[in-house]
C-alpha atoms as a PDB file:
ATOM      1  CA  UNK A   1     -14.343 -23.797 -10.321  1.00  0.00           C
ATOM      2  CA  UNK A   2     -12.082 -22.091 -13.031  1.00  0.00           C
ATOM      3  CA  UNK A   3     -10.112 -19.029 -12.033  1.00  0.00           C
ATOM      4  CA  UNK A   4     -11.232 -15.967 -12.243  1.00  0.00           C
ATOM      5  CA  UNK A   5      -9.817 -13.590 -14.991  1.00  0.00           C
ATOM      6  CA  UNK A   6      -8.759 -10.258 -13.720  1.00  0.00           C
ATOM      7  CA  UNK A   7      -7.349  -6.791 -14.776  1.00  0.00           C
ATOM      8  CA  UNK A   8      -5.284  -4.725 -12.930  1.00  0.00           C
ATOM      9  CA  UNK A   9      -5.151  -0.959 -13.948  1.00  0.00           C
ATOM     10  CA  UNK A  10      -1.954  -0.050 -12.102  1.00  0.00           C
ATOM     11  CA  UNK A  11       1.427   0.910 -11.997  1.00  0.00           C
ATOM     12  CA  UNK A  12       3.576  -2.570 -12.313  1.00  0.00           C
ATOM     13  CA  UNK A  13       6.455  -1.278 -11.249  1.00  0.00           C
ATOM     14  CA  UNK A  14       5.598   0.013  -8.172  1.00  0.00           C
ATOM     15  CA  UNK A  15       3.796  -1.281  -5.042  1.00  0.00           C
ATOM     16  CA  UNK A  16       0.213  -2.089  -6.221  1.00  0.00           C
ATOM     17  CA  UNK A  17       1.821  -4.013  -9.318  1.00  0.00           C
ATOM     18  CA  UNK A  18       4.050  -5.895  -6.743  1.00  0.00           C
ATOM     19  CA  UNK A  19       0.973  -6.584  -4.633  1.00  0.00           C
ATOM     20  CA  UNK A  20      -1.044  -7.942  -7.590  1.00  0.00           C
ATOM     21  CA  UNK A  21       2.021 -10.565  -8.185  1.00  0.00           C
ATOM     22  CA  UNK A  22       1.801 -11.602  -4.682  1.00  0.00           C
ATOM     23  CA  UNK A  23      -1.841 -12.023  -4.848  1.00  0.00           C
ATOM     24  CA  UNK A  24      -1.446 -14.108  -8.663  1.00  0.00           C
ATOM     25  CA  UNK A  25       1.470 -16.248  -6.545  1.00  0.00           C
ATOM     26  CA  UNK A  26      -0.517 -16.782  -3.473  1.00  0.00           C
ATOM     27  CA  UNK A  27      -3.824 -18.335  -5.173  1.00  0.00           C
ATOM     28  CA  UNK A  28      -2.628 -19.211  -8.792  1.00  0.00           C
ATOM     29  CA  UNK A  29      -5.596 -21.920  -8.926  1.00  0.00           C
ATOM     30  CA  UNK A  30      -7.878 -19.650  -8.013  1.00  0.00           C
ATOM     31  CA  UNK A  31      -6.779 -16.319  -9.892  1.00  0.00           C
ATOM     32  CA  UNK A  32      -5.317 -15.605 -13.137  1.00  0.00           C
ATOM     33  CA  UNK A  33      -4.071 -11.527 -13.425  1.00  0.00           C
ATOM     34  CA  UNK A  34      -2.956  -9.437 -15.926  1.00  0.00           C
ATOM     35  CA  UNK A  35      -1.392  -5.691 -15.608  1.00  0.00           C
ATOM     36  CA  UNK A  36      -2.633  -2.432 -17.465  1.00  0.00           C
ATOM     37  CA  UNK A  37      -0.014   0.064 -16.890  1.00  0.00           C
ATOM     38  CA  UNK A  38      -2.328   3.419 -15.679  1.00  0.00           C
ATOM     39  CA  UNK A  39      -0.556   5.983 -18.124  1.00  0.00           C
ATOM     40  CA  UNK A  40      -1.817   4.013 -20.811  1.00  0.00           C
ATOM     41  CA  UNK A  41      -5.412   4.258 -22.662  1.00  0.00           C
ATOM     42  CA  UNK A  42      -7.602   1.885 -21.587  1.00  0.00           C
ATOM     43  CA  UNK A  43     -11.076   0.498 -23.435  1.00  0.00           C
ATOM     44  CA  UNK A  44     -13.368  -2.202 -21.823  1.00  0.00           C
ATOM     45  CA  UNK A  45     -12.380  -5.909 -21.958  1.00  0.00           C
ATOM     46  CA  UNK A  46     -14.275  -9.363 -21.306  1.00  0.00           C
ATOM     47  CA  UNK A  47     -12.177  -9.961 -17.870  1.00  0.00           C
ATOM     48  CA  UNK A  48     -14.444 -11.543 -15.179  1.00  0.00           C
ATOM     49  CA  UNK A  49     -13.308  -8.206 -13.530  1.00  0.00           C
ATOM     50  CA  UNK A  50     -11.657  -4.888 -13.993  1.00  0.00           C
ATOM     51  CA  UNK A  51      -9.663  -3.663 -10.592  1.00  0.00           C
ATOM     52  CA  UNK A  52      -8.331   0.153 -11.008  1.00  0.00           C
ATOM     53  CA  UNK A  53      -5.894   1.067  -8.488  1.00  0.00           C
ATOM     54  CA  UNK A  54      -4.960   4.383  -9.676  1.00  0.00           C
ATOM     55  CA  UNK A  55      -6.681   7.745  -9.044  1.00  0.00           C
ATOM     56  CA  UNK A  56      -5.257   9.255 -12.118  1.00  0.00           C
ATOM     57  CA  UNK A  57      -6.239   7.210 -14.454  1.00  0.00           C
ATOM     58  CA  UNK A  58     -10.326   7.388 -13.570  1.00  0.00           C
ATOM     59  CA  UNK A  59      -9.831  11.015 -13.101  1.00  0.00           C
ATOM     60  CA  UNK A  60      -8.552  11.926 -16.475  1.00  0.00           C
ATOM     61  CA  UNK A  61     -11.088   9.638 -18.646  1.00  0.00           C
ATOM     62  CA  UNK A  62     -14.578   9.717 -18.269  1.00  0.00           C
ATOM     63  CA  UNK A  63     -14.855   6.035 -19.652  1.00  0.00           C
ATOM     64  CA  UNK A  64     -13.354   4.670 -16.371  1.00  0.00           C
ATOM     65  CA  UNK A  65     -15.809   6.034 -13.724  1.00  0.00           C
ATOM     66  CA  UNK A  66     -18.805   3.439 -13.993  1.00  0.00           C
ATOM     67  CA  UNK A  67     -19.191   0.309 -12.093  1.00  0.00           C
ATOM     68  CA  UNK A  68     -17.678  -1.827 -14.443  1.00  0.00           C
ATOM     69  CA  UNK A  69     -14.341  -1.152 -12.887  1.00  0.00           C
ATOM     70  CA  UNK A  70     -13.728  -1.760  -9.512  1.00  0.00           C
ATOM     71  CA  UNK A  71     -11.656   0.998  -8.115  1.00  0.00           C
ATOM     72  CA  UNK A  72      -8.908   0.032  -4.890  1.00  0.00           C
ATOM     73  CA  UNK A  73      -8.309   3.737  -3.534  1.00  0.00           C
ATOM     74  CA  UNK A  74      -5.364   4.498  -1.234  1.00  0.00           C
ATOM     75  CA  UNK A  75      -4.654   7.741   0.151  1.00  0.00           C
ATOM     76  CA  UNK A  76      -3.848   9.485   3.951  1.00  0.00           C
ATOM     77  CA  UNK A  77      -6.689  10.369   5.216  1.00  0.00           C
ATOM     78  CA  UNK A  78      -8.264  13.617   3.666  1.00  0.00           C
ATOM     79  CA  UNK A  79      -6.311  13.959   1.243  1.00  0.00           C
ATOM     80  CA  UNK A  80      -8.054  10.777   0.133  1.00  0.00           C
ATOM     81  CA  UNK A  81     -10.849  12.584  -0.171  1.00  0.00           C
ATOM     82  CA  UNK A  82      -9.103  15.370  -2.231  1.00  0.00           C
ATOM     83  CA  UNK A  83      -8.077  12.895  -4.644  1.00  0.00           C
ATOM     84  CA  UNK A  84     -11.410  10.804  -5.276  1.00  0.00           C
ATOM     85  CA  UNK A  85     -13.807  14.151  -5.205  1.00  0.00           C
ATOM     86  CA  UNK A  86     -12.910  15.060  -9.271  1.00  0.00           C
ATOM     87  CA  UNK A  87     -14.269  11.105  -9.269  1.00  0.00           C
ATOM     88  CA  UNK A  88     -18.001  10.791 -10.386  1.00  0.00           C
ATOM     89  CA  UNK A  89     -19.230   7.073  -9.478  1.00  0.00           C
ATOM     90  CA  UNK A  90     -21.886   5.675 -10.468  1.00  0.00           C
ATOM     91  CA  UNK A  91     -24.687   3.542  -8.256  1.00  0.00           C
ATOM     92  CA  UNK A  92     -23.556   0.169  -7.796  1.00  0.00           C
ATOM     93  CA  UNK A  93     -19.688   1.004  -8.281  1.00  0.00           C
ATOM     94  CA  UNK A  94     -17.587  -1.160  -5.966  1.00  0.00           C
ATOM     95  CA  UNK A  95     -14.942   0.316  -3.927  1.00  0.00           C
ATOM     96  CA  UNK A  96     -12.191  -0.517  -1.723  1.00  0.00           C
ATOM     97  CA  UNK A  97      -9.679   1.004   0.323  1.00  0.00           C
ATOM     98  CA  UNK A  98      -6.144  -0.330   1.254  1.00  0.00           C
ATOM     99  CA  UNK A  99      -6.660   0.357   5.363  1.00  0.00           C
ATOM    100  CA  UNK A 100      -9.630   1.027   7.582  1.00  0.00           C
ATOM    101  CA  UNK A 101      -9.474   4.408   7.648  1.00  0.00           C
ATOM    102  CA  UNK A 102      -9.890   4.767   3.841  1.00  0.00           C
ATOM    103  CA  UNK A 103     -12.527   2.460   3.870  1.00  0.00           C
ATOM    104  CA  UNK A 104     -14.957   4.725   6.361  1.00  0.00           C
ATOM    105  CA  UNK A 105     -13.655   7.790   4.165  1.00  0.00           C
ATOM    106  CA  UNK A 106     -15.063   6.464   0.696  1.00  0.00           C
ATOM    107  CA  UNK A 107     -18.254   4.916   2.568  1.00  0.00           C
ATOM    108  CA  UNK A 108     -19.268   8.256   3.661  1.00  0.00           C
ATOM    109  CA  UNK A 109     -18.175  10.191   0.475  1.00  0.00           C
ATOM    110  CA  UNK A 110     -19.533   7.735  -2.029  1.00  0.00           C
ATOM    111  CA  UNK A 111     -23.189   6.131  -0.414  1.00  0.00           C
ATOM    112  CA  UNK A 112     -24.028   5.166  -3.361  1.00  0.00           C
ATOM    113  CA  UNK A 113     -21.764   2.084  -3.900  1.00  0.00           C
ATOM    114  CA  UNK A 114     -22.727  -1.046  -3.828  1.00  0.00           C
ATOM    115  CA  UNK A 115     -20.076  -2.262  -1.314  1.00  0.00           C
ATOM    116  CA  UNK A 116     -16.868  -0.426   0.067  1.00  0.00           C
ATOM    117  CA  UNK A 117     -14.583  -3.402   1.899  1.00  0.00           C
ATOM    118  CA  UNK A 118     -11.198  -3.189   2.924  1.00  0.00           C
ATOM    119  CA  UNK A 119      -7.575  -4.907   0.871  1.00  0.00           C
ATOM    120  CA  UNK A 120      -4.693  -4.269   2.651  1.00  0.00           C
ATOM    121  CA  UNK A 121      -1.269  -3.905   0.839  1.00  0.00           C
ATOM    122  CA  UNK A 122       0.700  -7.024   2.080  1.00  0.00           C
ATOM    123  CA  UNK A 123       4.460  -8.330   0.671  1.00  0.00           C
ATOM    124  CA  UNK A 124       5.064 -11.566  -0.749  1.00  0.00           C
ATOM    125  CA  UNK A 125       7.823 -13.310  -0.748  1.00  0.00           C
ATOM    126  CA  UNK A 126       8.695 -13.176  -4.470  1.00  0.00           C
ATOM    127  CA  UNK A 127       8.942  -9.683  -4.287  1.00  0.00           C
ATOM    128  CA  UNK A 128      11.267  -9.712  -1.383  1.00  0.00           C
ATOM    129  CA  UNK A 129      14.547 -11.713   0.125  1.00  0.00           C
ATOM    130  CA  UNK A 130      14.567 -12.291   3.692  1.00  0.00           C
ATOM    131  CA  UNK A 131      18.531 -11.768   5.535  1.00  0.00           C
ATOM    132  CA  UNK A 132      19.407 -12.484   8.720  1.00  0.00           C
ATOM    133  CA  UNK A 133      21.062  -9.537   9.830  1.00  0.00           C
ATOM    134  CA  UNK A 134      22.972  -9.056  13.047  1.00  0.00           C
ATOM    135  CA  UNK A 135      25.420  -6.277  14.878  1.00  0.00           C
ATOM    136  CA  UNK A 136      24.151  -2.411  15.853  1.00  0.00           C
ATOM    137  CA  UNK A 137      21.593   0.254  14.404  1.00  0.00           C
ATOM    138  CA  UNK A 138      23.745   2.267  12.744  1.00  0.00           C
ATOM    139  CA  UNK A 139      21.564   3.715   9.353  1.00  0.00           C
ATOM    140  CA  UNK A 140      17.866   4.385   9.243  1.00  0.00           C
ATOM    141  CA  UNK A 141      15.802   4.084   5.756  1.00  0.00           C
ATOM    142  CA  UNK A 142      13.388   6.472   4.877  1.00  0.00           C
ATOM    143  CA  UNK A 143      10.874   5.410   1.519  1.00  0.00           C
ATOM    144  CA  UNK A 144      10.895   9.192   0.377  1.00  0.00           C
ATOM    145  CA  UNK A 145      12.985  12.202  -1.101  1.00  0.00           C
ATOM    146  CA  UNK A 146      14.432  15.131   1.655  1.00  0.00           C
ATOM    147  CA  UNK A 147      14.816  17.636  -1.384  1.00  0.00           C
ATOM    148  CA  UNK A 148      13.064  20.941  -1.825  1.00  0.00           C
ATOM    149  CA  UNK A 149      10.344  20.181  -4.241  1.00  0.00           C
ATOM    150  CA  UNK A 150       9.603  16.770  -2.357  1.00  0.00           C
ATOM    151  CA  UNK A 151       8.632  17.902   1.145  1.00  0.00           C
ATOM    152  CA  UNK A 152       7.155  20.692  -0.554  1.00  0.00           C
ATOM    153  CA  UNK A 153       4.625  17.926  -1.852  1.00  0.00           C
ATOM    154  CA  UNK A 154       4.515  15.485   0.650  1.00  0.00           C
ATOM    155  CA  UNK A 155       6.571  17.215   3.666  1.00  0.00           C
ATOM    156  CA  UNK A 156       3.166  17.830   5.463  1.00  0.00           C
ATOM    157  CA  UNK A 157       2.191  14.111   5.800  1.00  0.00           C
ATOM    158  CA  UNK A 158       5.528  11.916   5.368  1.00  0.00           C
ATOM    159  CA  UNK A 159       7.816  14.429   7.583  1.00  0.00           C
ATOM    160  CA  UNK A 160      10.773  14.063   6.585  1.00  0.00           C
ATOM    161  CA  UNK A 161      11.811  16.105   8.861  1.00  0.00           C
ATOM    162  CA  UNK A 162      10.664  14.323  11.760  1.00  0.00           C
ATOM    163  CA  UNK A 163      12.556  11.305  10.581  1.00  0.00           C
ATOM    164  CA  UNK A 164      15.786  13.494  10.442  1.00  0.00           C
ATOM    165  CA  UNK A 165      15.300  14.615  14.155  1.00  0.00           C
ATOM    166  CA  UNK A 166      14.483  10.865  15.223  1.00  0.00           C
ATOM    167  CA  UNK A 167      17.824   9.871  13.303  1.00  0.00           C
ATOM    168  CA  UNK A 168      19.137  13.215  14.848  1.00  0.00           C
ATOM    169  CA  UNK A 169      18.323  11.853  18.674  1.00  0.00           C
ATOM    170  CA  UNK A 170      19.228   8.433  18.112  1.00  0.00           C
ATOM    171  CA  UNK A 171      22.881   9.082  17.101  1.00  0.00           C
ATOM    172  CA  UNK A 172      22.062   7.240  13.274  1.00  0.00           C
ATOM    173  CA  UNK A 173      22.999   7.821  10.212  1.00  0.00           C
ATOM    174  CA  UNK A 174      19.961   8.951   7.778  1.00  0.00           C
ATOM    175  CA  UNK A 175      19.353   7.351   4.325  1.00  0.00           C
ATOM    176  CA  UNK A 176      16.840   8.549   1.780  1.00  0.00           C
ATOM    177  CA  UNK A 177      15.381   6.807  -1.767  1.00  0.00           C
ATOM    178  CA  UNK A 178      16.928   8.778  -4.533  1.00  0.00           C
ATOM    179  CA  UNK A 179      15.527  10.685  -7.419  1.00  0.00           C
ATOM    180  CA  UNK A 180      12.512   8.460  -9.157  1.00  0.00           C
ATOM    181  CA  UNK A 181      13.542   5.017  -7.448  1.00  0.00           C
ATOM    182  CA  UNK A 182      11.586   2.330  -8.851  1.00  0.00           C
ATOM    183  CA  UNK A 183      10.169  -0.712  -6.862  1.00  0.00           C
ATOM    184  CA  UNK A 184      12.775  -3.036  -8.176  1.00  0.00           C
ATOM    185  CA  UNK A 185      15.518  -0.805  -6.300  1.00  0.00           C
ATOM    186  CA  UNK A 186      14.047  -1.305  -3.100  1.00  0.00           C
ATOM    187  CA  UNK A 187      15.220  -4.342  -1.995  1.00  0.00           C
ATOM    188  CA  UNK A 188      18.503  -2.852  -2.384  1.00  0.00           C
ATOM    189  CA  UNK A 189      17.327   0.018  -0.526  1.00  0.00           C
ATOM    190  CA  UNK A 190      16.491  -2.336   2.608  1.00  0.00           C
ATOM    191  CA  UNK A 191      19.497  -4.413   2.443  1.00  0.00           C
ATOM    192  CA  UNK A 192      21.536  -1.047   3.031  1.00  0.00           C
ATOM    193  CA  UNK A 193      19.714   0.033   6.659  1.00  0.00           C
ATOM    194  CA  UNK A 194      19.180  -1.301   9.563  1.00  0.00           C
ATOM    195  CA  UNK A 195      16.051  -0.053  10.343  1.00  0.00           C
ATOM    196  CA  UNK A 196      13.353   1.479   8.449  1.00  0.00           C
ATOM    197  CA  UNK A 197      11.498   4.272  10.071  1.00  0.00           C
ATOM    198  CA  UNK A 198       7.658   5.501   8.815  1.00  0.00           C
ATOM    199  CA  UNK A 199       7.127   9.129  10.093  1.00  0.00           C
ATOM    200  CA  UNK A 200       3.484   9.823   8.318  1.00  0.00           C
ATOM    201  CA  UNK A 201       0.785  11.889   9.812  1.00  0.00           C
ATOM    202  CA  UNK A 202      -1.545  10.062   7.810  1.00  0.00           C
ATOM    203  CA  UNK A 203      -1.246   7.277   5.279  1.00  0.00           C
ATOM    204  CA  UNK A 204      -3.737   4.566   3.441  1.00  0.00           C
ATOM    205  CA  UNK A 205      -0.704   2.273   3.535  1.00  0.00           C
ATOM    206  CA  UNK A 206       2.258   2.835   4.294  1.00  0.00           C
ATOM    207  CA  UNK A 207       3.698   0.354   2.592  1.00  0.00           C
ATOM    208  CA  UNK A 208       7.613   0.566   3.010  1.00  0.00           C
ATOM    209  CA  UNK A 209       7.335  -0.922   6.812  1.00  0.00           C
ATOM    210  CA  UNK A 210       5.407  -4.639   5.430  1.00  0.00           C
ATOM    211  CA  UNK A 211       8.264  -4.546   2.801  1.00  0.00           C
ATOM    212  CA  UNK A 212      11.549  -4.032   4.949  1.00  0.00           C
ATOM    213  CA  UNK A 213      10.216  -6.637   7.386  1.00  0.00           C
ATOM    214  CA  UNK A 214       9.776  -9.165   4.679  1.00  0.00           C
ATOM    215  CA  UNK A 215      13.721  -8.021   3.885  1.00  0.00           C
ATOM    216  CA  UNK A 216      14.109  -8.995   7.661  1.00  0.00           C
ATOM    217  CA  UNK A 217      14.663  -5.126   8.271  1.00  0.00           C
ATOM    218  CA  UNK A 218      12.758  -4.421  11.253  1.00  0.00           C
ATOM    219  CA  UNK A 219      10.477  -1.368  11.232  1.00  0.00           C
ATOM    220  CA  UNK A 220       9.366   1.559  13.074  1.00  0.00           C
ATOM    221  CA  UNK A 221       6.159   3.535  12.156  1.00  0.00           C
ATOM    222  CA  UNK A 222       3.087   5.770  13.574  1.00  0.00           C
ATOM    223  CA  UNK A 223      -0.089   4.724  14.173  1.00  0.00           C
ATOM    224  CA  UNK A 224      -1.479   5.104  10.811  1.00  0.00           C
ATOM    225  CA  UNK A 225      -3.439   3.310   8.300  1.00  0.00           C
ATOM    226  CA  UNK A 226      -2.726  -0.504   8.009  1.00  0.00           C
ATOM    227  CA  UNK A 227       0.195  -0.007  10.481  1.00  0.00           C
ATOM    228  CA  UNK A 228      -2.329   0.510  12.629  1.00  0.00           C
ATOM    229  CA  UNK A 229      -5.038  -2.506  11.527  1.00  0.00           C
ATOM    230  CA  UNK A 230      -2.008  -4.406  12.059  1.00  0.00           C
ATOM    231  CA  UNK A 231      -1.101  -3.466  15.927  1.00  0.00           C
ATOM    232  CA  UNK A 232       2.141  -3.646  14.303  1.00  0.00           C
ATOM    233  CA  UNK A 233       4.913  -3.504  17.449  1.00  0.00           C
ATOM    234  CA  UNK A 234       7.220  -0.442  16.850  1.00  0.00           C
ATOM    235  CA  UNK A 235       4.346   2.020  16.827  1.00  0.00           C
ATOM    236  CA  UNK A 236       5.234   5.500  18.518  1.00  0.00           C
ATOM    237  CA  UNK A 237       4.026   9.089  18.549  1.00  0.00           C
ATOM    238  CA  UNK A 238       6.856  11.386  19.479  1.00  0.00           C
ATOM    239  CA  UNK A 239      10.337  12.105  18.136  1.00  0.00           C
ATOM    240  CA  UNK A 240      11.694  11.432  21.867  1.00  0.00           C
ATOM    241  CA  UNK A 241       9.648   7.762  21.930  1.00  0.00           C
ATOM    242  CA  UNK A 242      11.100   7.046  18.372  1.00  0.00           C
ATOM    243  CA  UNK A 243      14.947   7.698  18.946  1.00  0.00           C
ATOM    244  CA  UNK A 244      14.149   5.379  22.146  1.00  0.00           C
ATOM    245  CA  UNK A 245      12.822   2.424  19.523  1.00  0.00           C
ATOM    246  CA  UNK A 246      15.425   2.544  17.348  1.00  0.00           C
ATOM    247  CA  UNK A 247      18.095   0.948  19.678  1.00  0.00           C
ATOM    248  CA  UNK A 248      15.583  -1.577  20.733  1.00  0.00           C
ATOM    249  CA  UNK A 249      14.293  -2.136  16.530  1.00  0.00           C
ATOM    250  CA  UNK A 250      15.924  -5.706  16.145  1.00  0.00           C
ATOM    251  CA  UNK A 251      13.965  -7.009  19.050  1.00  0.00           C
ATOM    252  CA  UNK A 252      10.471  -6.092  17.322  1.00  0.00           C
ATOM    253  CA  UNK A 253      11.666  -8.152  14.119  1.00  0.00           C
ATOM    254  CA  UNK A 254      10.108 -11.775  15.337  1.00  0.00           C
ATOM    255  CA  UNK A 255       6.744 -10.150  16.621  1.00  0.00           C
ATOM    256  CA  UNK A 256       6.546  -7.645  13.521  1.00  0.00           C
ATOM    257  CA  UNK A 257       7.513 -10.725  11.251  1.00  0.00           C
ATOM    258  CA  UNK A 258       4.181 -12.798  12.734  1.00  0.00           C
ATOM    259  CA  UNK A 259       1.828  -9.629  12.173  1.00  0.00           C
ATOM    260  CA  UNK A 260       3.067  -9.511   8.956  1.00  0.00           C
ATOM    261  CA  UNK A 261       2.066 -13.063   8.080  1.00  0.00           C
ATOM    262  CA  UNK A 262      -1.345 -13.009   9.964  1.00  0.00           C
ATOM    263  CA  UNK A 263      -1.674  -9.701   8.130  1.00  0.00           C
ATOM    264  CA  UNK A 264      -1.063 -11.266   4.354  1.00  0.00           C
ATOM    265  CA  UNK A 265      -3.235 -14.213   4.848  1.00  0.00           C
ATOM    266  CA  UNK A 266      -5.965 -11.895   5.330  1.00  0.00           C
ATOM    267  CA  UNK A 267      -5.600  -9.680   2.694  1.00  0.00           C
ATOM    268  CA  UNK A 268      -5.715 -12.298   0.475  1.00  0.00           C
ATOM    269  CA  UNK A 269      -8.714 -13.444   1.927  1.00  0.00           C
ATOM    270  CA  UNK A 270     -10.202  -9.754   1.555  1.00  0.00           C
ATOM    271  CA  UNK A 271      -8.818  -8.918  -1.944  1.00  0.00           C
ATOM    272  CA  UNK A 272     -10.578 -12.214  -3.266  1.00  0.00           C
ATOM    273  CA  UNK A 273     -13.745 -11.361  -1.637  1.00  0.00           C
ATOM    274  CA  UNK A 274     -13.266  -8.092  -3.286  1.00  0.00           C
ATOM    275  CA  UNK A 275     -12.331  -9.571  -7.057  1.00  0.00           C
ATOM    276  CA  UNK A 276     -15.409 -12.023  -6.601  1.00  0.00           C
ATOM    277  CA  UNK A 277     -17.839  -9.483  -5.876  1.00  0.00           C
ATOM    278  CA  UNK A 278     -16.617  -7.107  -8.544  1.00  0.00           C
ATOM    279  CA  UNK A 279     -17.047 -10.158 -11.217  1.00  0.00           C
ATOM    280  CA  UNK A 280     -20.360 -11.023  -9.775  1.00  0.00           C
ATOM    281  CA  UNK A 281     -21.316  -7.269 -10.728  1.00  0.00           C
ATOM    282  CA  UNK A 282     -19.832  -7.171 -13.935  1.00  0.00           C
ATOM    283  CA  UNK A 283     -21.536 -10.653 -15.054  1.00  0.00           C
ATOM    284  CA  UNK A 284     -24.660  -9.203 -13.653  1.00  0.00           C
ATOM    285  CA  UNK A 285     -24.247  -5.610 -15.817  1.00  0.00           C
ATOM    286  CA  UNK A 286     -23.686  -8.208 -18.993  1.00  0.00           C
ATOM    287  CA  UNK A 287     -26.952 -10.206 -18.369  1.00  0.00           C
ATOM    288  CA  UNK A 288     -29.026  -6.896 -18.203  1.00  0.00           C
END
C-alpha cells in the first residue's frame, strides 16, 4: 500500500507543526506530509487528504469550511466552543479534537459530521533531547507570559498566578517563556528548570508537560484535557497539594516517562485512523 499524501494547514513552528514531524518520523512508510503555514492563502490541492489544525484560518475564508478539509480543533473547554461557533461545517465534515473533552464538545456542537474521533498531541523524539538531570528543585517553568496584556488574555484559564503562589509555597524560583518564543526555543526553555508546572483550568492539550518530560524534565499539571486521558502522575488540584509535588517532581519522571510512551503510540494509532478516514472522504467527494 503506498503512503498516503497529506496536508497540514498549521503553524510549523509551533506545536501542531512539531507534532506533524513526529507523526511523518514515526510511520514514514506509511505517511508522506507536507506543511501549509495557516497565515497563508490556501486553494484546494490533489492530497489524499487536507488536515486543518488552525481555527483562524477556516474562520477567516469561507473556502476552508467544507468537508474536504479535515479540521483537528484544540481548545479548553468552552472556549472551544467560542472559537469553532463563527465555523459553518458542512454534513459529512470530519472532525477531531486533541483530548476527550474536546472531542464530546464538537460532537454535540457539530451533529452533523460524519465522524468526530480523538488525536492527542504527543512529542517525538526528534523534536526533543532527553538529559539526565540530577541535584534539587530549585526553578519551575511555566509555557506562558506573566505580563499585563497576557493574563489579561489567557490569565483566566492558564493562571499564572496560581503558578506564582505554587512557586511562592514551594520556596522556587519562577521562570516564564519570553515575549513571542517560538517552538524551537523550547528545548532551551526545559533544559533551564527543573520542573515544569501546568496550572490550567481548562485546556485541549496542554502540551508543555508531554514536551518537558521528553526533555527528561519532570512535570506537574491539573487534571485537564490529555493530562487527564493520560492519568499522567503529578496531577493536583490545589496550590497547597502543588507546592507539596514539587519537592517530590523527580520521582514522577520514570512513571510520567512510561505514560508518555503508551500515550504516543496511541496517538499515532488515532491520528492515522483519522488521516485514513479523511482520504477515504475526500476520494469519495472526487468520485461523485
Amino acid at each position: 500500500m503506498s503512503a498516503l499524501h497529506a496536508l497540514f494547514i498549521c503553524d510549523p513552528n509551533w506545536s501542531t507543526g512539531h507534532v506533524v514531524r513526529g507523526l511523518a518520523a514515526t510511520v514514514p512508510s506509511a505517511l508522506h506530509v507536507e506543511l501549509h503555514d495557516w497565515r497563508q492563502p490556501y486553494t484546494d490541492s490533489d492530497h489524499d487528504a487536507v488536515i486543518c489544525m488552525s481555527i483562524t484560518g477556516p474562520a477567516r475564508n469561507p473556502g476552508w469550511r467544507t468537508p474536504r478539509i479535515a479540521s483537528v480543533l484544540s481548545g479548553p473547554g468552552e472556549m472551544l466552543l467560542d472559537e469553532v461557533k463563527p465555523l459553518v461545517f458542512e454534513p459529512g465534515v470530519v472532525l477531531a479534537g486533541v483530548s476527550n473533552e474536546c472531542a464530546e464538545l464538537l460532537r454535540a456542537a457539530y451533529p452533523q459530521a460524519a465522524t468526530v474521533s480523538t488525536t492527542p498531541g504527543f512529542a517525538h523524539p526528534t523534536n526533543f533531547v532527553w538529559r539526565d538531570r540530577r541535584g534539587p528543585i530549585r526553578r519551575a517553568g511555566f509555557v506562558g507570559r506573566s505580563t499585563t496584556q497576557h493574563m489579561q488574555v489567557s490569565g483566566p484559564v492558564k493562571r499564572p498566578e496560581m503558578f506564582k503562589k505554587i512557586c511562592e509555597a514551594a520556596d522556587v524560583e519562577p521562570v516564564f517563556t519570553e515575549q513571542d518564543y517560538r517552538f524551537e526555543d523550547m528545548q532551551r526553555f526545559y533544559d533551564s528548570v527543573d520542573v515544569v508546572i501546568s496550572t490550567s483550568s481548562a485546556e485541549g492539550g496542554p502540551f508543555s508537560p508531554i514536551e518537558s518530560i521528553a526533555c527528561g524534565v519532570p512535570a506537574l499539571s491539573t487534571d485537564v484535557g490529555i493530562i487527564h486521558d493520560m492519568e499522567l502522575p503529578g496531577r493536583f488540584e490545589t496550590i497547597e497539594e502543588a507546592a507539596t509535588l514539587v519537592k517530590h517532581a523527580r520521582g514522577f519522571l520514570p512513571a510520567q516517562r512510561e505514560a508518555a510512551a503508551a500515550h504516543a503510540v496511541e496517538a499515532v494509532s488515532s491520528w492515522m485512523a483519522f488521516i485514513t478516514h479523511a482520504a477515504a472522504v475526500r476520494s469519495a467527494e472526487d468520485q461523485q
